[in-house]
C-alpha atoms as a PDB file:
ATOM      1  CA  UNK A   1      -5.571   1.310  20.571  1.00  0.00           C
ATOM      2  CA  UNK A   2      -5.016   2.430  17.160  1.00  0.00           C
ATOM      3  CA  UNK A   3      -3.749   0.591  14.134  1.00  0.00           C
ATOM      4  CA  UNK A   4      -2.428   2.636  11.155  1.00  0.00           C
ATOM      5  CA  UNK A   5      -1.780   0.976   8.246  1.00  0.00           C
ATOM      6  CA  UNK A   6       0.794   2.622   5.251  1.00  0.00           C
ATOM      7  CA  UNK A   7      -1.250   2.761   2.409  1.00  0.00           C
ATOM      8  CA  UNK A   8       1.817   5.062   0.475  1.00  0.00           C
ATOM      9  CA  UNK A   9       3.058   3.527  -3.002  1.00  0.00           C
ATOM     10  CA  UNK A  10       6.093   1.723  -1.182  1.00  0.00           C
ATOM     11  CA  UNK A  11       3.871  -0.136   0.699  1.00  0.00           C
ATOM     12  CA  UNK A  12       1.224  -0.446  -1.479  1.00  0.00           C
ATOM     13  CA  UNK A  13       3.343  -2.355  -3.822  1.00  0.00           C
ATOM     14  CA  UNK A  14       4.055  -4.467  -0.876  1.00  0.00           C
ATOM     15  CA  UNK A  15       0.267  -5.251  -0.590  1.00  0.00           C
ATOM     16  CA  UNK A  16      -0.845  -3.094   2.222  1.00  0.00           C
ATOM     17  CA  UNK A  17      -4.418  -3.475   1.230  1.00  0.00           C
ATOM     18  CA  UNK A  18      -4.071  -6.975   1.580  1.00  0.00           C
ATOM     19  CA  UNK A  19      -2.582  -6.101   5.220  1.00  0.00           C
ATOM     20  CA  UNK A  20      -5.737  -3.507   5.727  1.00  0.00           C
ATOM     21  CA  UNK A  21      -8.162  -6.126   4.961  1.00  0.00           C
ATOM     22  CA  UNK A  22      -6.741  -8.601   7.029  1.00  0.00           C
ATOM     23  CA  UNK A  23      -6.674  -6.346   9.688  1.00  0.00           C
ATOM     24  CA  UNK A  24      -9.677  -5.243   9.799  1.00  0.00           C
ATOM     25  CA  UNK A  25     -10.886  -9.673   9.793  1.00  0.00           C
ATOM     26  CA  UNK A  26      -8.671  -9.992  12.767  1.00  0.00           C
ATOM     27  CA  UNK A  27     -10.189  -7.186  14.866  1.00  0.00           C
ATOM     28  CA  UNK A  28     -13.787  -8.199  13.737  1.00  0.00           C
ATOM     29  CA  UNK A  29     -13.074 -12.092  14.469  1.00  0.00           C
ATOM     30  CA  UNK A  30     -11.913 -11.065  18.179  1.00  0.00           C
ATOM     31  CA  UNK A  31     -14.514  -8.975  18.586  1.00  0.00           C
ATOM     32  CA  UNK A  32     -12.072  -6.003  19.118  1.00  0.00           C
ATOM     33  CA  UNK A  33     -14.183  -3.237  17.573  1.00  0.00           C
ATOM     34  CA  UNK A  34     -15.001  -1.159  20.371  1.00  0.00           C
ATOM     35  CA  UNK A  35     -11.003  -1.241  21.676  1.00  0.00           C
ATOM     36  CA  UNK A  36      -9.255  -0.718  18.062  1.00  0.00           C
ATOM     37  CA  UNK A  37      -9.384   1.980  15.601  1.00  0.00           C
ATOM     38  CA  UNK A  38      -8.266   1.044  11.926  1.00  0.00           C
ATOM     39  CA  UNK A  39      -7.100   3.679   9.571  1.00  0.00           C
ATOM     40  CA  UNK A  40      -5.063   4.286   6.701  1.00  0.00           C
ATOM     41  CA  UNK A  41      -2.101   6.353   6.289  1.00  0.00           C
ATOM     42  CA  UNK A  42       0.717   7.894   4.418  1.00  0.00           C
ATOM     43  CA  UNK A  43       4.512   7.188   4.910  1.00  0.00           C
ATOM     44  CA  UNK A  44       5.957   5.685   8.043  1.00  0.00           C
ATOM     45  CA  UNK A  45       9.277   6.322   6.714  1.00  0.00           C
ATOM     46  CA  UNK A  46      10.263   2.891   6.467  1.00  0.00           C
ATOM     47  CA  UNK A  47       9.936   2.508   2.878  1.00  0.00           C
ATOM     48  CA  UNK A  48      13.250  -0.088   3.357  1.00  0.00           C
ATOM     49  CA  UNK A  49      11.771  -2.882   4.963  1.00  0.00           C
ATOM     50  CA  UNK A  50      10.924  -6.040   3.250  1.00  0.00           C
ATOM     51  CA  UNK A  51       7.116  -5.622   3.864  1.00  0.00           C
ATOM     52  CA  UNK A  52       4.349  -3.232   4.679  1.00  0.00           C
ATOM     53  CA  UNK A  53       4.887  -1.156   7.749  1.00  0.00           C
ATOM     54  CA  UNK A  54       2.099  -0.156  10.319  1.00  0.00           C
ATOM     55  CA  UNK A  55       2.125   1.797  13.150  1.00  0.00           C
ATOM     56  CA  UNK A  56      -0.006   0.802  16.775  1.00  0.00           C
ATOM     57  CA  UNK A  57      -0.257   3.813  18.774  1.00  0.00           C
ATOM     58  CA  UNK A  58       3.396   4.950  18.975  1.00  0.00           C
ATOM     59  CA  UNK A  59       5.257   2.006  17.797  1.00  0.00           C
ATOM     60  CA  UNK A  60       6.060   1.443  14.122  1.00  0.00           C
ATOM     61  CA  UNK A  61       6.400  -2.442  13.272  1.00  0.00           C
ATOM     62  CA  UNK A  62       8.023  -3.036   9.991  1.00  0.00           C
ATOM     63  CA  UNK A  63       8.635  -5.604   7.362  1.00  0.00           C
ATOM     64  CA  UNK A  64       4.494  -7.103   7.562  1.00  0.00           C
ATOM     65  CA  UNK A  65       3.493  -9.780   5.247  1.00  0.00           C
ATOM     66  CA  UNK A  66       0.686 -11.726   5.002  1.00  0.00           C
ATOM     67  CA  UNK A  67       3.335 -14.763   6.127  1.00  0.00           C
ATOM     68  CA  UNK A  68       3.878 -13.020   9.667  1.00  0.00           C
ATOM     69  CA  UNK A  69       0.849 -11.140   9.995  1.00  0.00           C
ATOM     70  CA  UNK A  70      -0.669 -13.424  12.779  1.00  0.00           C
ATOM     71  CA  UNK A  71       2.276 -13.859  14.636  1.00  0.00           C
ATOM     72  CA  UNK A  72       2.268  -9.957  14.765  1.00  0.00           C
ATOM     73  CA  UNK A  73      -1.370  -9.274  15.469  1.00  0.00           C
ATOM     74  CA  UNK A  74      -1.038 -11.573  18.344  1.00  0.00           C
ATOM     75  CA  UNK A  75       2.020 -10.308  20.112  1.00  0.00           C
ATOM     76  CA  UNK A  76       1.324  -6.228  19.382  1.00  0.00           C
ATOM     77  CA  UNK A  77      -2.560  -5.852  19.533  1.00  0.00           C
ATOM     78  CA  UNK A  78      -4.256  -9.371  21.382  1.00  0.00           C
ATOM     79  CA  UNK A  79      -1.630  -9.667  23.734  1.00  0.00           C
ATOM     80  CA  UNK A  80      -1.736  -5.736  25.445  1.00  0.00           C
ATOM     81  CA  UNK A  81      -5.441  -5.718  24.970  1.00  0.00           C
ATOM     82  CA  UNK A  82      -6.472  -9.245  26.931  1.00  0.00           C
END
């Protein structure tokens, strides 16, 4: 699986390093290294949503704060990998 994470000024002002970094603690505390690949990228095209937007393999999720962030991890990425 791969996480990308928008790391273009929209979403940058939206705190997608903040997003990164707790990405990246979520894969290491589930001990997901060797099934998830973390990277940064440029626009989604989704600069509208109220949040950060990320993409996991094909599917853009929108609208990612630190508030929902869990709740998101859980369903998109622990979920389809366990």
């Amino acid at each position: 699986m791969t996480i990308e994470i928008c790391l273009g000024s929209s979403c940058h002002v939206k705190g997608s390093k903040r997003i990164f970094a707790l990405t990246e603690k979520a894969i290491k505390d589930n001990k997901l290294e060797k099934k998830v690949k973390l990277a940064g990228t440029l626009c989604l095209g989704q600069c509208g949503s109220n949040g950060v937007n990320i993409k996991i393999d094909e599917e853009i999720v929108t609208a990612v704060t630190e508030n929902n962030f869990n709740e998101i991890f859980t369903e998109k990425v622990i979920n389809v990998l366990k």
